[in-house]
Protein backbone atom coordinates (compact mmCIF):
# COMPACT_ATOMS: atom_id res chain seq x y z
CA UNK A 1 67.53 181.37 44.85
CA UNK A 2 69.56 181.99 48.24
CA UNK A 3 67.73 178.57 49.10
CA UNK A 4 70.06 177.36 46.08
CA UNK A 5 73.37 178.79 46.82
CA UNK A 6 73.28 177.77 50.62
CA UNK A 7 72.86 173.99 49.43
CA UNK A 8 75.61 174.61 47.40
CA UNK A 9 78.07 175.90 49.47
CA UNK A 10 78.68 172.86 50.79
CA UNK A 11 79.41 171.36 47.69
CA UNK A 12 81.37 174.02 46.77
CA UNK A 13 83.86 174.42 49.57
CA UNK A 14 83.66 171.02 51.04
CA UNK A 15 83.67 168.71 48.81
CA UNK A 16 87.36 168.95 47.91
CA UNK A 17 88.01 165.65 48.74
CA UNK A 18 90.64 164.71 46.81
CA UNK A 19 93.09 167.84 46.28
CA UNK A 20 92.79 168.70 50.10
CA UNK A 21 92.23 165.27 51.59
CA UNK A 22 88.99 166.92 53.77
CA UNK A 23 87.78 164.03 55.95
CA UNK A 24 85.00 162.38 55.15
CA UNK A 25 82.61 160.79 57.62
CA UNK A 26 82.74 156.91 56.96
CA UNK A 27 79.59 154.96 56.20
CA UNK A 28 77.88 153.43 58.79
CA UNK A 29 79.31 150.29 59.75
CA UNK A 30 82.05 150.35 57.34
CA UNK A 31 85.56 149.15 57.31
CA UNK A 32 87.93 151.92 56.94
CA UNK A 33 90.68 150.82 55.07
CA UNK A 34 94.32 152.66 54.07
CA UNK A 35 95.89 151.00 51.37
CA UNK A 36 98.49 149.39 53.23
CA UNK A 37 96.01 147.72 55.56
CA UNK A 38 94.64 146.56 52.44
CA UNK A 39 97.39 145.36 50.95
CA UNK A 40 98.59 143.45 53.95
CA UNK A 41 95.06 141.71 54.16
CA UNK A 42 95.17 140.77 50.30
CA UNK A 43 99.15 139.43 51.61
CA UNK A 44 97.56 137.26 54.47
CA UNK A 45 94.35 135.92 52.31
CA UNK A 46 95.76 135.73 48.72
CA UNK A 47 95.55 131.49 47.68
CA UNK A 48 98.51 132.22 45.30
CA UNK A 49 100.54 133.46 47.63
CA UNK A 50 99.72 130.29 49.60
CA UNK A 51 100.24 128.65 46.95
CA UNK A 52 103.91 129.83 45.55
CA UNK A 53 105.42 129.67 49.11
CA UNK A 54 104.34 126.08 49.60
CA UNK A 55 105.83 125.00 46.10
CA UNK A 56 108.83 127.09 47.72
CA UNK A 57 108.85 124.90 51.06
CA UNK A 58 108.60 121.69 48.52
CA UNK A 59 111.79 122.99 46.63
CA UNK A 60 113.45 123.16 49.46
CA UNK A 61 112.49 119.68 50.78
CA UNK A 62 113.38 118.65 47.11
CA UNK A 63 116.73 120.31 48.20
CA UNK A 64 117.41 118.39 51.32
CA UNK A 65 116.52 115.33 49.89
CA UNK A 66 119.32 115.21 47.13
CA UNK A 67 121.78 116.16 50.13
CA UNK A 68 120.92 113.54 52.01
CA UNK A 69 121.86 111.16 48.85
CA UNK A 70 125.36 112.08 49.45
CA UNK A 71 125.46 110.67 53.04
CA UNK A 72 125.74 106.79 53.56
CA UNK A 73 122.71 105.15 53.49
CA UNK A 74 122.45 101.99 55.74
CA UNK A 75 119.86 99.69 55.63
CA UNK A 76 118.56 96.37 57.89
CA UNK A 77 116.65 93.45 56.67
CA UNK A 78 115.80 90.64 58.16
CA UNK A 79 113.91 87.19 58.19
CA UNK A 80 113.05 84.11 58.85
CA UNK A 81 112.12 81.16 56.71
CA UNK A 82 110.79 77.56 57.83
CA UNK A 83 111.25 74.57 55.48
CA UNK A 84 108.69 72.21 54.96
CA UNK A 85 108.45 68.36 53.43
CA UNK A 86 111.36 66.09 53.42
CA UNK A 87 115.07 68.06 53.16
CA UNK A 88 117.79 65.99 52.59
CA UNK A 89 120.72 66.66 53.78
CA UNK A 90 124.18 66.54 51.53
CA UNK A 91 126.20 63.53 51.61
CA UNK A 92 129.40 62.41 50.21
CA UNK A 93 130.00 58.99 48.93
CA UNK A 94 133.99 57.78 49.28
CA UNK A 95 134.72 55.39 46.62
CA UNK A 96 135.02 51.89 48.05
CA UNK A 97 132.38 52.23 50.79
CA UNK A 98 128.57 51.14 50.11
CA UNK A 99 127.46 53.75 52.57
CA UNK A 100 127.49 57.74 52.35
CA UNK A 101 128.07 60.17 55.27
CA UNK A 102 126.58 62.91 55.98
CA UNK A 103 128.81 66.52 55.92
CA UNK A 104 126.22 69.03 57.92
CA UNK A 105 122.54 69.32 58.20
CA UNK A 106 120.30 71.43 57.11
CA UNK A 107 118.13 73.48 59.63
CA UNK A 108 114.19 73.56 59.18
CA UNK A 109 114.12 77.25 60.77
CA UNK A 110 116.33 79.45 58.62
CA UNK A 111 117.10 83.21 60.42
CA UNK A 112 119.11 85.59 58.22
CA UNK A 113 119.39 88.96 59.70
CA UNK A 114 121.60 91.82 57.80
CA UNK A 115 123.02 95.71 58.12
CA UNK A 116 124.85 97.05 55.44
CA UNK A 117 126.37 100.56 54.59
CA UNK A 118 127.08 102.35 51.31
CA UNK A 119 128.53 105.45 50.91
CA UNK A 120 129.27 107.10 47.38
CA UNK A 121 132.90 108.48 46.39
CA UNK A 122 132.90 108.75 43.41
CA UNK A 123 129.78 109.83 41.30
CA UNK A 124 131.33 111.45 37.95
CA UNK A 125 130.13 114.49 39.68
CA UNK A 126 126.50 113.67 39.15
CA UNK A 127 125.28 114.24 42.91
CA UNK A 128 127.14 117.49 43.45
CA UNK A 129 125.46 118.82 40.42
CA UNK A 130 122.51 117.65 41.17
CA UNK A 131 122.66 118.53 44.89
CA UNK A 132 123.27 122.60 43.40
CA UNK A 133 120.85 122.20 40.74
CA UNK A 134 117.95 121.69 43.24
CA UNK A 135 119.23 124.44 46.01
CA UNK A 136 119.41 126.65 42.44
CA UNK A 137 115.43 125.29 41.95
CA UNK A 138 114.58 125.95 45.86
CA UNK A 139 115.99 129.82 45.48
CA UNK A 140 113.92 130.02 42.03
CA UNK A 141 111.02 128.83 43.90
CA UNK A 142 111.65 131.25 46.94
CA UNK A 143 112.10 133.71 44.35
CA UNK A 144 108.83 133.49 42.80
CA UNK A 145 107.06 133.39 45.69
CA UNK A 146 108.11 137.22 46.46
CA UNK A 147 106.94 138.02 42.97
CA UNK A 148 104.09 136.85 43.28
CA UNK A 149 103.72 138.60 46.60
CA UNK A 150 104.38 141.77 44.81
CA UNK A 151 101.58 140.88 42.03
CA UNK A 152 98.93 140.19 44.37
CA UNK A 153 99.83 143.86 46.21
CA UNK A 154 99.68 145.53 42.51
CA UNK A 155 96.36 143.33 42.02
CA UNK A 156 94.71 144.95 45.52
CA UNK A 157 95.91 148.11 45.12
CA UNK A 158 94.37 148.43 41.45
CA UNK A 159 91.00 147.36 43.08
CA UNK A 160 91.41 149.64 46.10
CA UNK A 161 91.53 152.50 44.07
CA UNK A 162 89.31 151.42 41.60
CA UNK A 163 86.72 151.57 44.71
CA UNK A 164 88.22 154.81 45.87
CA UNK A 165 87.23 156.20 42.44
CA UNK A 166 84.19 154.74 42.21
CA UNK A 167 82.72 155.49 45.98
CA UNK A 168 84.35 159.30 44.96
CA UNK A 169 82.18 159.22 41.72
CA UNK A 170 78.97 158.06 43.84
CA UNK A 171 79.75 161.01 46.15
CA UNK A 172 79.89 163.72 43.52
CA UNK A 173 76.34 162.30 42.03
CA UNK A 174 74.67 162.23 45.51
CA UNK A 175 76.09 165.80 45.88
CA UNK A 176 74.64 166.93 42.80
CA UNK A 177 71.53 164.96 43.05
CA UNK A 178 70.87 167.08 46.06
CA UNK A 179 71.41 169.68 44.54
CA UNK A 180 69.68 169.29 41.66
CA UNK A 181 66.19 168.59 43.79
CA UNK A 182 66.82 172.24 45.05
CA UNK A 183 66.92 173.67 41.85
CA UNK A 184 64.20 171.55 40.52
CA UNK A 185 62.27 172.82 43.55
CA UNK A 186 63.17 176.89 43.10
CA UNK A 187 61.90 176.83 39.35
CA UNK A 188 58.58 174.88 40.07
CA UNK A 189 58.20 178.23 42.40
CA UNK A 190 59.29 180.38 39.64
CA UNK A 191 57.28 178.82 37.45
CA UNK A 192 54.03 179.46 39.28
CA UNK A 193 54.59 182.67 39.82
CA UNK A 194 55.68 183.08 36.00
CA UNK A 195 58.70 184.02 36.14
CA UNK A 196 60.06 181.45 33.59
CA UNK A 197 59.19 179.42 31.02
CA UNK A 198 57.69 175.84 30.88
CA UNK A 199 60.48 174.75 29.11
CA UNK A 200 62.96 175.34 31.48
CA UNK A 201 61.24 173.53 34.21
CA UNK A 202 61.31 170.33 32.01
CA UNK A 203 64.91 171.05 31.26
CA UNK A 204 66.06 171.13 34.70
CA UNK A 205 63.85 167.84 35.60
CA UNK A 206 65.14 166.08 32.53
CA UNK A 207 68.33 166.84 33.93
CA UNK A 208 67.40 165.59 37.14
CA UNK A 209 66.30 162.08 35.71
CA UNK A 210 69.39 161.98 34.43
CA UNK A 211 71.79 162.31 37.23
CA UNK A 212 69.39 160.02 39.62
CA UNK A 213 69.89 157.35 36.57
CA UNK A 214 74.18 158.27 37.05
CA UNK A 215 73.42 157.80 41.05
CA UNK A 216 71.96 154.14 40.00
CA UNK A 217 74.97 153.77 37.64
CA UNK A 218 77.32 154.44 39.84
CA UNK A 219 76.12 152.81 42.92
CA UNK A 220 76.33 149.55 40.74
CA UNK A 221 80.10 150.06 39.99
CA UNK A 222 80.39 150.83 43.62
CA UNK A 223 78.95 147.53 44.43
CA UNK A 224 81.14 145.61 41.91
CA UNK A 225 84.32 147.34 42.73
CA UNK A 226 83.76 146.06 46.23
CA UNK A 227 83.31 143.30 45.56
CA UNK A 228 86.78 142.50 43.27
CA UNK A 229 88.29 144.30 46.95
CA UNK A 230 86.66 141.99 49.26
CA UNK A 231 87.48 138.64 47.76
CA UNK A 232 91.05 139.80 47.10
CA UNK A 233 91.29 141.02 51.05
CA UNK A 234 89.42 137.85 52.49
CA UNK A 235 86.33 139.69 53.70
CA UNK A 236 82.37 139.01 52.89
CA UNK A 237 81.55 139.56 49.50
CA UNK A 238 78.81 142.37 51.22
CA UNK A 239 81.38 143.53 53.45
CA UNK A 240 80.70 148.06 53.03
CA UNK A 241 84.54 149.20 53.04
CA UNK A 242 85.56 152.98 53.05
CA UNK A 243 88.85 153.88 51.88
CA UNK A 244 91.14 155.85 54.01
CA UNK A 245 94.01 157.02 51.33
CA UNK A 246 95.48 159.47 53.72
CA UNK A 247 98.28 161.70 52.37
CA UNK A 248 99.39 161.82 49.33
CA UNK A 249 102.30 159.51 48.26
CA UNK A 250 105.85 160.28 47.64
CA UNK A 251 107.32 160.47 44.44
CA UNK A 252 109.27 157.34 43.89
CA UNK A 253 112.99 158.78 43.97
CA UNK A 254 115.66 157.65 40.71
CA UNK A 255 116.08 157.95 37.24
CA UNK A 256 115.05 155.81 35.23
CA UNK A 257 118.28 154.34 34.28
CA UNK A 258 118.74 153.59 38.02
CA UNK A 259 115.27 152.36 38.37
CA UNK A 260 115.84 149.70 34.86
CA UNK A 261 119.36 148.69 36.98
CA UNK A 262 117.50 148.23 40.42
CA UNK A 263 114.85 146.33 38.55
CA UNK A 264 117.26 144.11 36.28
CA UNK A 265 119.24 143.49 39.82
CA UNK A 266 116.28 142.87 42.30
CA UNK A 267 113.11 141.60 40.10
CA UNK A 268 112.49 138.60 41.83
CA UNK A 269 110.77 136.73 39.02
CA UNK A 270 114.21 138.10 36.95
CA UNK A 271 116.65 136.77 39.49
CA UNK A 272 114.43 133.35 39.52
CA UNK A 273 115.14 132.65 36.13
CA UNK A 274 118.67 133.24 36.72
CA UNK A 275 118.49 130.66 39.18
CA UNK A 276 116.90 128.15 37.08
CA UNK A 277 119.51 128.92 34.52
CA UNK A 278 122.13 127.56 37.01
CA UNK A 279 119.84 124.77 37.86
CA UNK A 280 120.18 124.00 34.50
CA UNK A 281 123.56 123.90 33.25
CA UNK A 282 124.18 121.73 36.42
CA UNK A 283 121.60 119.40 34.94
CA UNK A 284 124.12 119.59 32.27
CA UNK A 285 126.87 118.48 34.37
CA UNK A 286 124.61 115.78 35.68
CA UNK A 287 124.00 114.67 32.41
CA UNK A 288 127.58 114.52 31.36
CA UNK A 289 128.31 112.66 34.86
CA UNK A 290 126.43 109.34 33.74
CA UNK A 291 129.48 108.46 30.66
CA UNK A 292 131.91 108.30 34.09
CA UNK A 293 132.01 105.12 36.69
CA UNK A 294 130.49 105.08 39.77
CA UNK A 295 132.31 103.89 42.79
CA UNK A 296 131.02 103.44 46.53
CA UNK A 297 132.21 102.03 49.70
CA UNK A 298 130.21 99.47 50.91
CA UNK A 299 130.16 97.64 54.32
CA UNK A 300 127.71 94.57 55.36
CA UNK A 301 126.94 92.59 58.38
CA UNK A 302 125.40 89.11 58.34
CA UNK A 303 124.04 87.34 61.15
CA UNK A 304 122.09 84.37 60.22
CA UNK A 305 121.76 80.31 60.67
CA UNK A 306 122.59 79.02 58.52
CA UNK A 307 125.13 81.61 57.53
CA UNK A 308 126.25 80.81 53.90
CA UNK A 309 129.62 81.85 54.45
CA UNK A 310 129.89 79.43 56.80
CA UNK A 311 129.49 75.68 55.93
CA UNK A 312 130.60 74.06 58.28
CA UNK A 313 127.80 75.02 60.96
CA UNK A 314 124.72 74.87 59.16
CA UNK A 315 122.79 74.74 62.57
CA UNK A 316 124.40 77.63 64.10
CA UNK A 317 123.99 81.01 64.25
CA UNK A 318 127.38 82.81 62.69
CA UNK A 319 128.07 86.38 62.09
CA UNK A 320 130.14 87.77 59.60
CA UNK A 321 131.26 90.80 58.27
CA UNK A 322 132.33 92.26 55.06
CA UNK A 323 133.88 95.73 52.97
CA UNK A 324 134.92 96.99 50.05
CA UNK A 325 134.66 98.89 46.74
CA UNK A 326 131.66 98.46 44.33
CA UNK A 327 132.49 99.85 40.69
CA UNK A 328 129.74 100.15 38.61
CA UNK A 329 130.58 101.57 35.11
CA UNK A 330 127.04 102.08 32.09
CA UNK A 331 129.35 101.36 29.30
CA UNK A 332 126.40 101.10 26.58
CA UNK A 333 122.96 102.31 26.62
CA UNK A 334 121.58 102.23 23.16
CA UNK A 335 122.61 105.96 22.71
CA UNK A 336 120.40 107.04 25.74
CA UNK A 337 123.14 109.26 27.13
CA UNK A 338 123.94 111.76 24.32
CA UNK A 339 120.34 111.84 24.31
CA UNK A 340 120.03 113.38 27.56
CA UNK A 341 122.96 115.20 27.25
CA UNK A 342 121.61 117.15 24.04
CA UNK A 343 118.45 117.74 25.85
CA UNK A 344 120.00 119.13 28.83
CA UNK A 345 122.28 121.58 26.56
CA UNK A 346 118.55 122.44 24.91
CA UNK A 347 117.03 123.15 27.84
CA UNK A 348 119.87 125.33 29.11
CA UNK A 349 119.80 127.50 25.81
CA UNK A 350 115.77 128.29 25.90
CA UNK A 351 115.89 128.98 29.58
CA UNK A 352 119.26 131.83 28.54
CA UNK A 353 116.66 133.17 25.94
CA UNK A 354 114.10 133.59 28.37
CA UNK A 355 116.43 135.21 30.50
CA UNK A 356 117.40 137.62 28.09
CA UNK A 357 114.06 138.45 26.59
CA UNK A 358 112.62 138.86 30.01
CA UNK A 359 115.97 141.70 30.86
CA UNK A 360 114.31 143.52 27.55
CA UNK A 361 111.01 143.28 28.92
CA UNK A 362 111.99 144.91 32.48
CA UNK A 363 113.91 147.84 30.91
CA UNK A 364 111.01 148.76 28.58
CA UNK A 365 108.63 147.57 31.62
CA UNK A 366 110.36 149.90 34.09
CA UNK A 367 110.56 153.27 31.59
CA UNK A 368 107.13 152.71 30.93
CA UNK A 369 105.97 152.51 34.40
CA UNK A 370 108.35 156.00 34.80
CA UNK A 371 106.17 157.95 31.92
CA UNK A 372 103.27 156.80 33.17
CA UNK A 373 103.70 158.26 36.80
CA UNK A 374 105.01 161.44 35.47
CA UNK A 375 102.39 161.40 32.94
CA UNK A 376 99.63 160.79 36.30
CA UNK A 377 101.54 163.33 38.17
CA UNK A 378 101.01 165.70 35.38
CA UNK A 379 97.19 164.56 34.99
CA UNK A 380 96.44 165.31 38.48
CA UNK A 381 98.01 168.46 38.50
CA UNK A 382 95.44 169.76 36.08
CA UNK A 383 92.30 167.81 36.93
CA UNK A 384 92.61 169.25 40.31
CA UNK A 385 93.22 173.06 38.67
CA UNK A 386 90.30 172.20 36.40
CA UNK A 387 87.91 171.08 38.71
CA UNK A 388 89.16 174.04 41.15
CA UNK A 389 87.89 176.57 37.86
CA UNK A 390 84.75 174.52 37.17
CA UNK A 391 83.70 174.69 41.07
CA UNK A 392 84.58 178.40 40.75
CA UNK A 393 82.58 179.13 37.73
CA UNK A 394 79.69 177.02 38.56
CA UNK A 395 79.71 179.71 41.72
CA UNK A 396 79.57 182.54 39.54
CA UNK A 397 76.92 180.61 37.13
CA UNK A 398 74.82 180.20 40.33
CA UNK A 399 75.05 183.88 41.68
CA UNK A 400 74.14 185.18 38.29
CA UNK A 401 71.15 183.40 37.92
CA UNK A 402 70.24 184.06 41.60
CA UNK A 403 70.20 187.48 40.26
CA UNK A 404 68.61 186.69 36.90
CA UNK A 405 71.14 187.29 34.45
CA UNK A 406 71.88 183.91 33.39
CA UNK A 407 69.04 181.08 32.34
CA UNK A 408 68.61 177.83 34.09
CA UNK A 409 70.05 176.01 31.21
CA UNK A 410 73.29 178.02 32.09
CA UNK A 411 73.68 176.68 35.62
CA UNK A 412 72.47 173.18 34.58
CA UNK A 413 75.38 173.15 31.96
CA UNK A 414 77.96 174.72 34.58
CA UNK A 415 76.14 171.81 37.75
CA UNK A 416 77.63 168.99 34.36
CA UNK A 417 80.91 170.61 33.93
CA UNK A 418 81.45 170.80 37.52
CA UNK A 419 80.67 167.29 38.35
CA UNK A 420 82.62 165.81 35.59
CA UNK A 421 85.67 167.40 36.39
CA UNK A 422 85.58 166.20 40.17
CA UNK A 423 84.93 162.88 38.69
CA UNK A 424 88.06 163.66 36.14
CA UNK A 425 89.95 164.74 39.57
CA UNK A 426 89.01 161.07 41.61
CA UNK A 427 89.60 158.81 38.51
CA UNK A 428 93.37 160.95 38.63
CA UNK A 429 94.08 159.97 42.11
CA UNK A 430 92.96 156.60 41.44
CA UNK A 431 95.59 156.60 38.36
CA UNK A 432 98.10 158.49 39.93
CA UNK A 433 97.97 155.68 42.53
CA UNK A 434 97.83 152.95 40.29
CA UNK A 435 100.95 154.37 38.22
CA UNK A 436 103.23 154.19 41.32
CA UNK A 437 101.95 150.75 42.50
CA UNK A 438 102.62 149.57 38.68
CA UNK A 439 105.61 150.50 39.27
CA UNK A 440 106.46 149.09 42.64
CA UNK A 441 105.63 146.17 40.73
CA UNK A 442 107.84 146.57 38.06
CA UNK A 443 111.02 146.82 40.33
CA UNK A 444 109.45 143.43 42.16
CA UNK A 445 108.43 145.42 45.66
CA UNK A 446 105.44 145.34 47.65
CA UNK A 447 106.17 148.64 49.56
């Protein structure tokens, strides 16, 4: 039985892992990982991060493009045209004469080169409101690109710890799989020397098979939380990783009133549909823009043969030059305009409701995310106090039935208890962890 108790010990006093943070000695060609590194990996890798940043750099192009309507826009054309077959030229007959004369000729080669300039003055206010509606769209876009930044870190952390729980869980059965072999091993002895009973032999190797069939269970979820990690981190799907928590975390300060304000203020995906809001009652604007005239400067520059502002020297290259005000004023459309203007004003009242029903859903979001850390805070406190008693009494349970006051089925019993509560004291880290990065995520942060 001392053999017993000396393969404990270890157990015992060294396997507090997760209320003392004891190192561990990482697997053997294994990435350690803390959950930062983690979450910066899952940062640089993540497609949808890719993803919402490049719409973001397209909003933004979007933006610069609608500017750039405002500017004057000049354009050149050019070309040149050859006539072919017979061209005759325009003649004037004088009454009184049989004959005709000839006024100018026309060239064969025609050139006609041209620059010209517009520039807008007058829009009804349609490219001003258009020009803020898409700088509103680029900020939206910018906007969600942070949330989804701080989903993808709520995404890795969940699996990180889901690992840590799970590699914790694989621990604990190893540890008690060892120890169970021990056990198994002091009763065959006692058995053969008759000290017990054939029944609790088979009791203790029943119990055996079954935590070797837990080792195989939880070696699997090992495996497939590892895997969910490494494809959300960028490394091989085979890749071993050993989380590294470290300390553990500070309590995120506020109340929760502060925390619902800080949220309702910061949220990116919150203050994006604010800004798509504005992009949308200047799409109203826009839309009431199109019953006013539009008026532009334009400028031109013609340098041709023939020119045809110049008659008189058909054969001749002439330039000329030209400016002046172009009105153009829609007065009918078939009723196309109050169209767009009612679905503009449509559009603008859904995306307010959004707005508002997504400020509900970050107050009760954020509170929630508050009772649920204090609520892991709370749960940790006592798995750790439990699984401090269970280790204690499955000490006791052990010594007693080293000195034969206590069966076998006693210590295998107190070996179950003592393993489920450290498993009850990982899977509280892992939700204790989980809590907080909720709600990081809540209030739209990534640290």
């Amino acid at each position: 039985m001392r053999i017993l108790l000396f393969l404990a010990l270890p157990f015992f006093f060294g396997g507090d892992l997760l209320g003392q943070q004891v190192p561990r000695p990482a697997l053997e060609g294994a990435t350690e990982l803390t959950p930062e590194e983690a979450v910066r990996l899952g940062l640089e890798h993540s497609r949808l991060v890719g993803a919402a940043r490049a719409d973001a750099g397209a909003a933004r192009a979007a933006f610069r493009q609608v500017q750039a309507s405002r500017l004057p826009a000049v354009r050149v054309r050019g070309d040149y045209r050859r006539l072919v077959g017979d061209v005759p030229a325009p003649d004037i007959a004088i009454p009184g004469f049989d004959t005709t004369f000839a006024i100018f000729p026309i060239p064969r080669d025609q050139v006609h080169t041209e620059i010209s300039l517009e520039q807008p003055l007058f829009q009804g206010g349609r490219l001003r409101n258009q020009a803020r509606a898409a700088e509103h769209e680029a900020e939206a876009a910018g906007l969600l690109a942070e949330q989804e930044e701080a989903d993808v870190a709520l995404g890795v952390r969940s699996a990180y710890w889901e690992l840590y729980r799970a590699r914790s869980g694989m621990e604990s059965v190893e540890a008690a799989l060892t120890q169970m072999e021990a056990h198994v091993r002091d009763l065959e002895n006692l058995f053969e020397e008759g000290v017990i009973l054939r029944s609790e032999l088979l009791a203790a190797l029943t119990r055996r098979s079954e935590v070797r069939l837990d080792l195989v269970e939880a070696n699997n979820a090992v495996r497939v939380a590892a895997l969910e990690l490494n494809r959300l981190i960028g490394l091989p799907l085979d890749a071993e990783v050993e989380p590294v928590p470290g300390a553990d975390p500070q309590p995120l300060g506020g109340d929760p009133e502060r925390l619902v304000q800080q949220a309702l203020e910061d949220r990116p995906h919150l203050r994006a549909l604010e800004e798509r809001t504005r992009a949308l009652e200047r799409q109203v604007g826009v839309a009431r823009g199109t019953w006013l005239p539009e008026v532009s400067l334009v400028a031109r520059y013609t340098y041709a043969r023939p020119n045809p502002l110049v008659l008189t020297e058909m054969d001749e290259f002439r330039g000329i030059g030209e400016a002046g005000i172009l009105l153009s004023w829609s007065v009918f459309e078939g009723g196309r305009r109050p169209a767009q203007a009612a679905e503009a004003q449509s559009r603008l009242r859904a995306a307010e409701e959004r707005l508002a029903d997504a400020r509900e859903q970050v107050d009760v979001n954020v509170q929630r995310r508050v009772l649920e850390t204090v609520r892991a805070d709370e749960a940790l406190a006592v798995a750790r106090e439990h699984a401090e008693q269970a280790e204690e009494a499955f000490r006791v349970i052990s010594e007693q039935f080293e000195e034969g006051v206590v069966l076998s089925a006693q210590v295998l019993e107190a070996e179950q208890v003592h393993r489920a509560a450290q498993a009850g004291r990982a899977a509280a880290v892992a939700q204790q962890a989980v809590a907080r990065a909720a709600l990081l995520n809540a209030l739209g942060q990534v640290w």
